[in-house]
Structure formats: C-alpha cells, structure tokens
Protein backbone atom coordinates (compact mmCIF):
# COMPACT_ATOMS: atom_id res chain seq x y z
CA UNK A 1 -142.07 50.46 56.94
CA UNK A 2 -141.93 49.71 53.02
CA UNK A 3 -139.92 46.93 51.16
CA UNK A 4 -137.32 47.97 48.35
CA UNK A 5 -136.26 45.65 45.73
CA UNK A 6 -132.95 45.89 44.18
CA UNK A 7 -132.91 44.74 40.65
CA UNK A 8 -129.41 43.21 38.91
CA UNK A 9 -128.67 46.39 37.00
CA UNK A 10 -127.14 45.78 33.81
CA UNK A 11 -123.49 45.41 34.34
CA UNK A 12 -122.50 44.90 31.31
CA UNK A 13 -122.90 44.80 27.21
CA UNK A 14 -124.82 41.52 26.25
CA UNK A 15 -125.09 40.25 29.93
CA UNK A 16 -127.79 38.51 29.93
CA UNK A 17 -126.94 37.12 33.64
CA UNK A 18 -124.64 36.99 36.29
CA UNK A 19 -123.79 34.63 38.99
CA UNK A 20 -123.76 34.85 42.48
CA UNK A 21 -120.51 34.05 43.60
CA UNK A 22 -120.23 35.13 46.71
CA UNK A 23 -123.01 37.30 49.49
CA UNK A 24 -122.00 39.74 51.95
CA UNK A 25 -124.84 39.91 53.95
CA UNK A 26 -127.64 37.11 55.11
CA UNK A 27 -131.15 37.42 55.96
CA UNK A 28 -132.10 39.42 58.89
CA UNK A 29 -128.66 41.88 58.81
CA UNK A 30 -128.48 45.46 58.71
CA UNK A 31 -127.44 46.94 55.88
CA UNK A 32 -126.90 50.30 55.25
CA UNK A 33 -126.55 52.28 51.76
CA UNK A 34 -123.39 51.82 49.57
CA UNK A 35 -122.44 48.60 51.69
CA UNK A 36 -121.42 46.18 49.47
CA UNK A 37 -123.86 43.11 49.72
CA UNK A 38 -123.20 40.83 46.65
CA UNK A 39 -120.21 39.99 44.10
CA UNK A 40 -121.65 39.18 40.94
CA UNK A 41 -119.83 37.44 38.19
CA UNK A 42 -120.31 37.60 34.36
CA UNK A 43 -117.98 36.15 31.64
CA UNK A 44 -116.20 39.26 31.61
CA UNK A 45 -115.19 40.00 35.33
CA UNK A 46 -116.51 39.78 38.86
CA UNK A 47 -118.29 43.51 39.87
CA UNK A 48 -119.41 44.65 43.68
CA UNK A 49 -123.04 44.90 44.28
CA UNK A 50 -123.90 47.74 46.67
CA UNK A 51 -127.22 48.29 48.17
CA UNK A 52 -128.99 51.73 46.94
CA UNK A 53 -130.86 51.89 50.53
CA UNK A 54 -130.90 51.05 54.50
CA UNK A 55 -132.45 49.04 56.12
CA UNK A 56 -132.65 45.08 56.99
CA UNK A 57 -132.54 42.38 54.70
CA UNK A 58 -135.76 39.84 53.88
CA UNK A 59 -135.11 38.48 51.09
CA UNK A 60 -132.24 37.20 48.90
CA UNK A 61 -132.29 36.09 45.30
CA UNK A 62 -130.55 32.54 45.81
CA UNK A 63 -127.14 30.39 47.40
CA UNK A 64 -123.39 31.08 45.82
CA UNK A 65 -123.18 29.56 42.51
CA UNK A 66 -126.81 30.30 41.30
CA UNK A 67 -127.46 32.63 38.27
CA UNK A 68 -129.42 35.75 38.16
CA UNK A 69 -130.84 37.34 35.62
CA UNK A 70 -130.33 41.17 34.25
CA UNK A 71 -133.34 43.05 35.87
CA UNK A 72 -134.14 39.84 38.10
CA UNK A 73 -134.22 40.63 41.80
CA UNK A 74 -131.17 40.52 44.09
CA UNK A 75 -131.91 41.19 47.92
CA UNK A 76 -135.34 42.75 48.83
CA UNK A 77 -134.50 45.43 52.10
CA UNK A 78 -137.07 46.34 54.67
CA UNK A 79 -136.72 49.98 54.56
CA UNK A 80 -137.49 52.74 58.00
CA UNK A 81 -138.59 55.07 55.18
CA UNK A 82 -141.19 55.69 52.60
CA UNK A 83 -139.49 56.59 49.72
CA UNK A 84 -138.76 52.53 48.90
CA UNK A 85 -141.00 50.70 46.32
CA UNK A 86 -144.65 49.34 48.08
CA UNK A 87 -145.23 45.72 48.18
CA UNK A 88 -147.77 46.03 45.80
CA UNK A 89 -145.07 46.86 43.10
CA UNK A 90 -142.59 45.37 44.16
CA UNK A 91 -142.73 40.97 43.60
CA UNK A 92 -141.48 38.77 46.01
CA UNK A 93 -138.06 37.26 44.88
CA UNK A 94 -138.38 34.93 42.25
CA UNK A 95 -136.96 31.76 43.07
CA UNK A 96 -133.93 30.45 42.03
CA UNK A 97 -134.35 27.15 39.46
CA UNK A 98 -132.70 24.54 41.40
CA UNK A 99 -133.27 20.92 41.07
CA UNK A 100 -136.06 19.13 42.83
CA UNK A 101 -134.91 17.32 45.91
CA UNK A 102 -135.01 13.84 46.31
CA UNK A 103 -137.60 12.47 48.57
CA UNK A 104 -136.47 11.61 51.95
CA UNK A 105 -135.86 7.67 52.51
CA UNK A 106 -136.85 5.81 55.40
CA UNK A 107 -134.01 3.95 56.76
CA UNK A 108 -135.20 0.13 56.51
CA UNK A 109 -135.89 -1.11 59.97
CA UNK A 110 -133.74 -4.32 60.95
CA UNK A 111 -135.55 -7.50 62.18
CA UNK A 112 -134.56 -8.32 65.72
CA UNK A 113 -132.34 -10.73 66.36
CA UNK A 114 -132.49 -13.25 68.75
CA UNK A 115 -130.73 -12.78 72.35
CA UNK A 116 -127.99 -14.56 71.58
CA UNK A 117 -126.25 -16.30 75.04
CA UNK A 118 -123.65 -14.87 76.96
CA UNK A 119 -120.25 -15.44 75.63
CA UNK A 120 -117.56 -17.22 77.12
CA UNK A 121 -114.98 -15.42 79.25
CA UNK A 122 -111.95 -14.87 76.77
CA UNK A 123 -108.85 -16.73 77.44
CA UNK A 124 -106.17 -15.13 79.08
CA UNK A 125 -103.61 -13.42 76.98
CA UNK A 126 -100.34 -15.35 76.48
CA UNK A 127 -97.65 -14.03 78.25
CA UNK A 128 -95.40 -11.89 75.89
CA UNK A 129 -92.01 -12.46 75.07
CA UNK A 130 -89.34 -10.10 76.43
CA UNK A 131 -87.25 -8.92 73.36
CA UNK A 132 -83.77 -8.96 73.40
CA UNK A 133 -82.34 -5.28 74.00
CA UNK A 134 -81.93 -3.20 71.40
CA UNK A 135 -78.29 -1.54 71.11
CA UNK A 136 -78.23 2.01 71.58
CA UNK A 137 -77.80 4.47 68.73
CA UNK A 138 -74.39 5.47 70.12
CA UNK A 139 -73.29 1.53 69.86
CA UNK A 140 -74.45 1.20 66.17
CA UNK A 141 -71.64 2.08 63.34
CA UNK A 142 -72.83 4.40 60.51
CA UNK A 143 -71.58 7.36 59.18
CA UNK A 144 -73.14 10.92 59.45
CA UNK A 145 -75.14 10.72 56.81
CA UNK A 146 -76.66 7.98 57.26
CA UNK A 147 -77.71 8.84 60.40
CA UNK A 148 -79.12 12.11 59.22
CA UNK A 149 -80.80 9.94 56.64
CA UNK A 150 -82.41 7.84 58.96
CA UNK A 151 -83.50 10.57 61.32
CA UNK A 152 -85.29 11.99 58.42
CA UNK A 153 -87.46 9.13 57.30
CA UNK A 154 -88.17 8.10 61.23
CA UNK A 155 -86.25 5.07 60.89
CA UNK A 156 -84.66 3.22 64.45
CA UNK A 157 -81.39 2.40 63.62
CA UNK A 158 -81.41 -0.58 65.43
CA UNK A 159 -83.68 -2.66 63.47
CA UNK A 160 -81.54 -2.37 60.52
CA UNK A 161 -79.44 -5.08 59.59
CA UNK A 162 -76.14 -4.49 57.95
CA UNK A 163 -75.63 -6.32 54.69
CA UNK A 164 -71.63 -6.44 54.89
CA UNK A 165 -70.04 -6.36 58.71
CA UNK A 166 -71.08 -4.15 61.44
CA UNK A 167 -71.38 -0.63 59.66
CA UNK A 168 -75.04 0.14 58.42
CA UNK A 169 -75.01 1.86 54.86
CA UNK A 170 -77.21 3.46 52.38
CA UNK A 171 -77.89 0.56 51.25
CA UNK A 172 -79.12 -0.72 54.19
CA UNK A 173 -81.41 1.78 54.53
CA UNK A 174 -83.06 1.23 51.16
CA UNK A 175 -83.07 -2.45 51.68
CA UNK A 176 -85.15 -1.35 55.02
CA UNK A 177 -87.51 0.93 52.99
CA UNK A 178 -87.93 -1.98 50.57
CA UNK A 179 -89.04 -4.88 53.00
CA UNK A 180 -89.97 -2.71 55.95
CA UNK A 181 -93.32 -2.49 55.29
CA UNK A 182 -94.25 -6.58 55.81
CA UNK A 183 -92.60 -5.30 59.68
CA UNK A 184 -95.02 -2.35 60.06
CA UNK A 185 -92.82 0.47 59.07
CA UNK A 186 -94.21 3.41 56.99
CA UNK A 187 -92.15 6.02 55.25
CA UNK A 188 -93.73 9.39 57.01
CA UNK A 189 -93.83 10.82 53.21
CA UNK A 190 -96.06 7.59 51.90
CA UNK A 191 -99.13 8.14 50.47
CA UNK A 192 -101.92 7.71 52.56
CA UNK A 193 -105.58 7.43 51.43
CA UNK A 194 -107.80 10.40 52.16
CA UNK A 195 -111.64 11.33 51.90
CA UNK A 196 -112.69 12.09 48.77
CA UNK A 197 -113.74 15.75 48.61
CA UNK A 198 -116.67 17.28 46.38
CA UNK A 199 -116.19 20.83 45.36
CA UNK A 200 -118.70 23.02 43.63
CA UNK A 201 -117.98 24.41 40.63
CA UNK A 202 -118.80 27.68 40.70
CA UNK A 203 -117.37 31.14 40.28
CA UNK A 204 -114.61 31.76 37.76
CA UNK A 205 -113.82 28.11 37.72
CA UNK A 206 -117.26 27.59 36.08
CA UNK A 207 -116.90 30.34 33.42
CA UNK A 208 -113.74 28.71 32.64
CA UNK A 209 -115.19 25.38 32.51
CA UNK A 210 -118.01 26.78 30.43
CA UNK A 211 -115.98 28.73 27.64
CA UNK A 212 -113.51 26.15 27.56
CA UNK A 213 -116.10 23.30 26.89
CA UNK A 214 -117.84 25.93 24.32
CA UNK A 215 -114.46 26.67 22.68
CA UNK A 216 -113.56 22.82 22.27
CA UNK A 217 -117.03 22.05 21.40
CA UNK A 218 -117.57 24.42 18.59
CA UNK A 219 -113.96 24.96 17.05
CA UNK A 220 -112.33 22.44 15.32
CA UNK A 221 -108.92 22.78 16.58
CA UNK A 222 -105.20 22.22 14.82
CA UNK A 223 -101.50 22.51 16.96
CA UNK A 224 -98.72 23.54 15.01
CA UNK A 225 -95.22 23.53 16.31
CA UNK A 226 -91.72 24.60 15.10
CA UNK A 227 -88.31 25.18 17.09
CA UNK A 228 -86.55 28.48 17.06
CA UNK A 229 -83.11 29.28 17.82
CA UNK A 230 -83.36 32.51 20.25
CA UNK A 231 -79.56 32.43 21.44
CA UNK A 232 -79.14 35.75 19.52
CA UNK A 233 -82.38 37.48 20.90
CA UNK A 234 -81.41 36.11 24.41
CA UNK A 235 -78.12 37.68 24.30
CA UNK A 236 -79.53 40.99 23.23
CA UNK A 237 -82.44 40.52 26.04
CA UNK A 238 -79.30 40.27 28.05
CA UNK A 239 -77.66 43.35 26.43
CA UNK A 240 -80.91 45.70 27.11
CA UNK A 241 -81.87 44.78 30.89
CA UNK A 242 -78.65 45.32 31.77
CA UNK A 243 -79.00 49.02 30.78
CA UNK A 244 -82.37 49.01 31.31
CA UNK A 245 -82.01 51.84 33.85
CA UNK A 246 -85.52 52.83 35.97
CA UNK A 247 -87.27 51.15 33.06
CA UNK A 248 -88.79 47.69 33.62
CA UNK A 249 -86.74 43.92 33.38
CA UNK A 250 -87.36 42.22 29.58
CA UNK A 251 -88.49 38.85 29.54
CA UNK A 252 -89.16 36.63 26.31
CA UNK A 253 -92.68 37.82 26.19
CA UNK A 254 -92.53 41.72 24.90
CA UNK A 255 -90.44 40.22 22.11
CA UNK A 256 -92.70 37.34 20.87
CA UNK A 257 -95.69 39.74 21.16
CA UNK A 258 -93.98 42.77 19.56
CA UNK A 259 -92.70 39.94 16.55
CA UNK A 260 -96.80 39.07 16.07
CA UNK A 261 -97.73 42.81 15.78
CA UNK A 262 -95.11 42.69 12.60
CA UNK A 263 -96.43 39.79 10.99
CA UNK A 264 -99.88 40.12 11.32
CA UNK A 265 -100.41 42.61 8.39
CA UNK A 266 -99.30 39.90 6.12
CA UNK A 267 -101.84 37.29 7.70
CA UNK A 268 -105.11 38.85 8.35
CA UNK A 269 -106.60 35.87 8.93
CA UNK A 270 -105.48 34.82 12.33
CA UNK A 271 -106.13 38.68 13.95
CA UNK A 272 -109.55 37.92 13.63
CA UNK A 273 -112.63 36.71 15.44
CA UNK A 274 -115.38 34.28 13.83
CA UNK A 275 -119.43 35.10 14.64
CA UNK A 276 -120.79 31.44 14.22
CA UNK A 277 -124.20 32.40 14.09
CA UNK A 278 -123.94 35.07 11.24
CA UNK A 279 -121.13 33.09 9.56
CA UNK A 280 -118.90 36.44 9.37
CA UNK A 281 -115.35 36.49 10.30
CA UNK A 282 -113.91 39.71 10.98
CA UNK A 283 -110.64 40.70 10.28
CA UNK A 284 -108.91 43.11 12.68
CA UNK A 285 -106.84 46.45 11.20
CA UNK A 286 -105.50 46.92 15.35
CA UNK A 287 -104.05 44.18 17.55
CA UNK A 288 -105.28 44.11 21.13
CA UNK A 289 -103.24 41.30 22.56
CA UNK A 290 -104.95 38.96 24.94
CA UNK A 291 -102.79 37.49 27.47
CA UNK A 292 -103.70 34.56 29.17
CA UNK A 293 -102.53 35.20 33.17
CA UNK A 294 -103.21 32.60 36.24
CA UNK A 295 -104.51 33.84 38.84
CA UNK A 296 -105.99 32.20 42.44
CA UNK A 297 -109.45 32.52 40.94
CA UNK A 298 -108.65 30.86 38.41
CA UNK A 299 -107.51 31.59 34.08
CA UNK A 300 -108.37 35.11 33.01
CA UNK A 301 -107.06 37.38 29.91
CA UNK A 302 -106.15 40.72 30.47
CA UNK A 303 -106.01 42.64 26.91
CA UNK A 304 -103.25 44.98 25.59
CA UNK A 305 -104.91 47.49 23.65
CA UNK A 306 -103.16 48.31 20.79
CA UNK A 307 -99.96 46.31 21.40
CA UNK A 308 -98.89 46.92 18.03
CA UNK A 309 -98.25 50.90 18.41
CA UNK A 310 -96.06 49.65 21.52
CA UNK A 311 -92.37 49.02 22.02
CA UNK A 312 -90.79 46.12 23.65
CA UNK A 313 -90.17 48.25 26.86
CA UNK A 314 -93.78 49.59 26.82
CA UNK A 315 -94.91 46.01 26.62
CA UNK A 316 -93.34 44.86 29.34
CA UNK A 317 -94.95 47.27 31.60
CA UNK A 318 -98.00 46.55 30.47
CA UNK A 319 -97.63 42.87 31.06
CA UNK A 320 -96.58 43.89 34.47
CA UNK A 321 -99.53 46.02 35.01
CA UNK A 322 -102.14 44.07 33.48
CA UNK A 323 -100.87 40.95 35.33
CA UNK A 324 -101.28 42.26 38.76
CA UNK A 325 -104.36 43.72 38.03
CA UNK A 326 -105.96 40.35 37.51
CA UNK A 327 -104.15 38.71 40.25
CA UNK A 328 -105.42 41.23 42.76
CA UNK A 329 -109.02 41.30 41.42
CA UNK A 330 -108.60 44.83 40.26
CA UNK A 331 -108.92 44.43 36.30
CA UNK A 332 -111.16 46.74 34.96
CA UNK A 333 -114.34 45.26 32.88
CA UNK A 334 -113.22 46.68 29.48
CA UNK A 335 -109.64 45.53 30.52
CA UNK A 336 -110.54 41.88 30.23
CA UNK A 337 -112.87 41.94 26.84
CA UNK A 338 -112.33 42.72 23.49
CA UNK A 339 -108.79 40.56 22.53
CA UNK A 340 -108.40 39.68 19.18
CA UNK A 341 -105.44 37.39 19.11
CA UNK A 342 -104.04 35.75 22.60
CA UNK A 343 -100.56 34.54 23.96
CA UNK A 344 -100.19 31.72 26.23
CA UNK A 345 -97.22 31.31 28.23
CA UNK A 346 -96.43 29.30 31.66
CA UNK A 347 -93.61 31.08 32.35
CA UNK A 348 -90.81 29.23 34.28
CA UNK A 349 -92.94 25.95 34.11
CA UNK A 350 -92.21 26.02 30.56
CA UNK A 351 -92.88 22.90 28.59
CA UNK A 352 -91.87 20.98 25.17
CA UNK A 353 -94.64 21.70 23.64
CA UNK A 354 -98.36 22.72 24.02
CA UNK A 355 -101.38 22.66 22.10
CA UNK A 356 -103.41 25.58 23.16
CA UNK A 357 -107.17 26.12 23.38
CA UNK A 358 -108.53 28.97 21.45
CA UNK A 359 -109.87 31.55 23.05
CA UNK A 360 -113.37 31.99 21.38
CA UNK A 361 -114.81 33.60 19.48
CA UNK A 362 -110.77 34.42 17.95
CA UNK A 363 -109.46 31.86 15.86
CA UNK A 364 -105.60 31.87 16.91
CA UNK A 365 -103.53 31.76 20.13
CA UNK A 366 -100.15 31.27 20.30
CA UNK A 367 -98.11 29.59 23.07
CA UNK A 368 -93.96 30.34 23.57
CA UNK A 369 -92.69 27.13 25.52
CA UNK A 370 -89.73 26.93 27.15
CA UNK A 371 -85.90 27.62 26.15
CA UNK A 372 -83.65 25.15 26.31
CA UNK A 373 -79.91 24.70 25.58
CA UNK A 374 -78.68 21.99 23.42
CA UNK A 375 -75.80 21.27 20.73
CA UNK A 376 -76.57 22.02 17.40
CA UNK A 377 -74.49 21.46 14.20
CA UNK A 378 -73.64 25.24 12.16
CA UNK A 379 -71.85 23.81 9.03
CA UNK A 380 -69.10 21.05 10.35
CA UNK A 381 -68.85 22.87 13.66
CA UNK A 382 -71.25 21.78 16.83
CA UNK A 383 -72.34 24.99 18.48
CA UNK A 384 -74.31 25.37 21.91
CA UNK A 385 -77.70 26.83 21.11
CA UNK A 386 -81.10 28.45 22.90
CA UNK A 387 -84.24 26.68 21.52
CA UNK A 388 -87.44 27.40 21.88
CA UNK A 389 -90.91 25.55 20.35
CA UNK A 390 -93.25 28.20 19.76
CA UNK A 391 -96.61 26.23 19.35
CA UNK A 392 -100.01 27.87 17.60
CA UNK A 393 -103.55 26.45 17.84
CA UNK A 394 -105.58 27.96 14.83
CA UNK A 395 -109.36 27.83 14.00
CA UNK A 396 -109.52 25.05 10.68
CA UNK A 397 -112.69 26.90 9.74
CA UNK A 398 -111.06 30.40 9.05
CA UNK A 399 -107.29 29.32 9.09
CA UNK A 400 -105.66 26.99 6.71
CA UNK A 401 -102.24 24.71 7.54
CA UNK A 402 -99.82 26.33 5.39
CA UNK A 403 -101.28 29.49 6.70
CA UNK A 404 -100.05 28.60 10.19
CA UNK A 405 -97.06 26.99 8.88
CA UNK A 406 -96.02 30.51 6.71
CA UNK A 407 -97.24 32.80 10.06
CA UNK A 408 -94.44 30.92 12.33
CA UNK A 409 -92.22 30.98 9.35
CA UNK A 410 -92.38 34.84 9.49
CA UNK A 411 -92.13 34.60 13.54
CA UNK A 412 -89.20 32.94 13.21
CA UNK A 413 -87.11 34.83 11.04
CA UNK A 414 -88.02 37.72 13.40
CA UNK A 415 -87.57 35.91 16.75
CA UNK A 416 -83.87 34.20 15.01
CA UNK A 417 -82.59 38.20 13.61
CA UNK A 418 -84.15 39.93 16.50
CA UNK A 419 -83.10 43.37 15.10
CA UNK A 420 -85.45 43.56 12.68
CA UNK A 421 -87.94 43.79 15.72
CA UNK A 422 -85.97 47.64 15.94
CA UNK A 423 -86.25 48.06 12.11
CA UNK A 424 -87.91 50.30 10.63
C-alpha cells in the first residue's frame, strides 16, 4: 500500500489559486483513475479535477468555498500499487486557513425556583354563543365575477356586507380586504414573515463579488447617457429576419456591437485595458468583444474574438453560441478571458437607463437599454418614434468626458443611418 498526492496542477496563466467549489468524492470512497473528484474554480472558469490514480481516498485539501493553492495538495489516495509517491515524500495535506473557532460556552445554569403551590382549578369555559346562520352561497346576490373573485382570494361570501342593497360588489370586496384583517382574515397572497436564511458566498458568486468590489474600488467610474432614435434600424432588423432564410434571427445586439467595431479606430482609448501597477494602458489594434451573459451560476463574459472582422449575421451566431456555452457550463477557458471592450445588455428586462460597472482591467463597457415608442416632433409634424438610451461607463483615469460624449456621438449617427453599418 503507498499514498499518492495529487497536486492542483496549474490550470491556468497567472493562477495563483483556485477554489473549491464543489467535491465529488468524501473521505473513505473509492475512486478510480480519470473519475472526476473536484471542480475547481479560478477567475476565469470552473475546470474538472480528475484523479491520476485508484485507489481510496484519506485525505482532502479542505470544505466547498476554501482556496487552494497552485501546486498545494488536493486529495491524498491510498493506492493497491507501488508506483504512487511514499509517505516520506509525499506531506500530509496542508490545512486549510480557516478561522479559529470560538470557544464553546457553558449554558448558565438557572437557580431553582421555589415549588410554587398547586394552582387553582380553571373556571369553566363560558358557554358559547350560537351564531346566527350564515346564508348559503346560492342565496347571496353577486355577479360572476365577483364570485370568481372571491373564490380566488379565499373569501366566504357571507361575511361580506353589501354597501348599497342586497347585491355584493367589487367594492365590497375591497372594503372586506381593507378592514378584514381586525376580523382575522388574511389575503392567501400576504406577506408572511419567514426565517432569515444565511448563504455562503462562494463559487462564482464570490468571484463576482470579488472583481466587482475590485473594479468599484480601484476605478473611478463616470455614466454617460444619450437617446437614439432606432425606428429606421428596427425596420430594417425587420426587413433582414424576415429573409433571413436558415441563417440565425437579428436582434438589436449584432448591430450595436458591429456599430462599436466602426468607431473604435477613431477612439483608441476606450478599446483598451489599464495595468495599475505598471501605470501602462494599452491600446488594442483588434476588438474582442466581451459580452456580459447571466447565467444560474451567476455573471460571466464570454468573448467574441475578433468581432470586428464579423458581419451582423456572423455576430449573431456567435452571441448564440457563446451564450449557451456559458449557460450550460461548457465555455472554454480562453473563451471567457482576454475581452477588451464589453457590452451589457438585459435583454427584454430592458431599463431607462443604466450605469454599468467596468469590467477590469478595460476601461469602457457599454450598456443598450431598452426601446421604447414615443411621439416625437420632425419639423411641425409629431411622428411616432423607437428610442433607445444607450448608456457607457468609462474609466476617468484613461478616458476623458467629451471623449465619451464624441464615441456615442459617432454610435449614434451609425445606430440612426443604419446603412452605413453595410458601407464600405
């Protein structure tokens, strides 16, 4: 019998550590090689851990949320063989920093108290009341919908009292909701209060918690927002997915995203990332689009290499693509690094405006909100109109106001003539 430990390989470039987020196996299971054991999460993407031998597990390098270092170990395995490292070479686990517990508390011991005499019998209980019958709901006048109403919130007809006459109305029954509450009735949809909860952070909620916090921290942010009429790029989104064909359905995206690959030669300074610690900002010649997708784990930005040698249609399947692969966990590592300008979009949610967090180390994001439709005066004539705010959160270090200001200005005459998008 010999002991193996398996290390953390390095799973990526510049991890320095990863965390545990969620184990496969426990001490004293059989595992055998290639079985996946661990999933181990770095600030790029969550990767399998798969033991390298068979045998039964000892040892394990700490609980879900904890961080392990590159080259740390992971799981120690009690191998059948002799090929596995010997215990001489091979440390025990190093233990997981965790804080000190606190030391256990006696529960303070109660003086007795006295035997205190028997109490009296209790009186008997009055005898109740017997309540007048209550009319059936066959015998009570209200209309269809009212009844329905009724049913629905679990209220008995019969103790509603009709304001005017016989014939209990709507109003009735929000009079009832109003004061029925002093008589012990409760909506069934009322609030109720409920234990609190705690939930540990951990996972890819932490690392968004983390770079968040870092991004807010470090980066002094500014919002700006303009409006911009899309009515004629929304009829010509029209135009195209209905003669799309087998190719894939248009949304607003591949146009905003194909409009910043054309104006970012003429503003170098927001396709770029800023190094804090060397004080260098570099300035990208490519555009490799990170797009900002939810996901049940949580935030995560898939990248679109390249975007700018790609057309709207070629886009929009990447979106597609790129979208589900985060969703089902199946992103690739170098798929979710190495963006140098992000969009941030919620879709059908929508929203007036937003101001963005930038998604460091870049020092730009932009964020599309939603259309709307509203009258707008063209000369003396009032014309129905689709507006959108586009907001962008910039970096004040690297990126000026006007800067921002001009860059939307060029988005804008783009997004308002949308064939020049097709220009050459």
């Amino acid at each position: 019998m010999a002991r193996f430990t398996f290390r953390l390989p390095d799973i990526g470039e510049g991890i320095a550590e990863a965390e545990i987020v969620a184990w496969h196996v426990k001490v004293g299971d059989r595992v055998e090689e290639d079985q996946q054991v661990a999933d181990m999460m770095t600030d790029k993407a969550t990767v399998e851990m798969e033991s390298p031998v068979s045998g039964i597990v000892v040892e394990l390098a700490g609980e879900v949320g904890d961080q392990v270092a590159i080259g740390a170990a992971l799981i120690v395995v009690e191998t059948d063989g002799d090929a596995a490292e010997s215990p001489e070479a091979t440390p025990a686990l190093e233990a997981v920093e965790a804080p000190p517990a606190p030391p256990a508390v006696e529960p303070p011991v109660a003086p007795e108290a006295p035997v205190a005499p028997p109490a009296p019998p209790p009186a008997p209980a009055p005898e109740p009341v017997a309540a007048a019958p209550a009319a059936s709901h066959r015998d009570i006048l209200a209309s269809p919908a009212v009844r329905q109403r009724a049913k629905d919130l679990g209220i008995d007809l019969s103790q509603v009292k009709a304001a005017e006459g016989d014939r209990i109305r709507h109003a009735d029954l929000d009079a009832f909701l109003r004061y029925g509450s002093a008589q012990g009735y409760h909506a069934p949809h009322a609030s109720r209060a409920r234990e609190d909860v705690p939930v540990k952070v951990i996972g890819m909620r932490r690392k968004i918690a983390e770079n968040m916090a870092a991004s807010k921290r470090t980066i002094p942010h500014f919002t700006y927002v303009d409006e911009i009429d899309v009515t004629a790029l929304e009829e010509m989104r029209a135009d195209l997915n209905a003669n799309r064909g087998a190719r894939p359905k248009l949304t607003m995206l591949p146009f905003v995203i194909a409009a910043i690959c054309r104006t970012l030669p003429d503003f170098p300074m927001l396709n770029a990332r800023y190094d804090d610690e060397a004080g260098v900002v570099t300035r990208h010649g490519r555009v490799h689009m990170g797009m900002a997708t939810q996901t049940d784990a949580g935030l995560m930005v898939p990248v679109i290499r390249d975007a700018q040698d790609l057309n709207v249609w070629q886009l929009a399947a990447e979106i597609t693509r790129l979208a589900e692969a985060a969703r089902t966990g199946k992103a690739k590592v170098e798929e979710l690094s190495g963006s140098t300008i992000t969009i941030t979009s919620l879709g059908p949610l929508g929203g007036i405006a937003t101001t963005p967090v930038i998604n460091k180390p870049e020092v730009a994001i932009i964020g599309p909100n939603k259309i709307v439709e509203r009258p707008v005066f063209v000369g003396d004539d009032i014309v129905r109109a689709k507006l959108m705010n586009l907001s962008i959160s910039c970096d004040h270090r690297v990126v000026d106001g006007w800067d921002a200001a001009s860059y939307v200005q060029a988005l804008r005459k783009l997004l308002e003539t949308p064939v020049l998008l097709f220009a050459d």
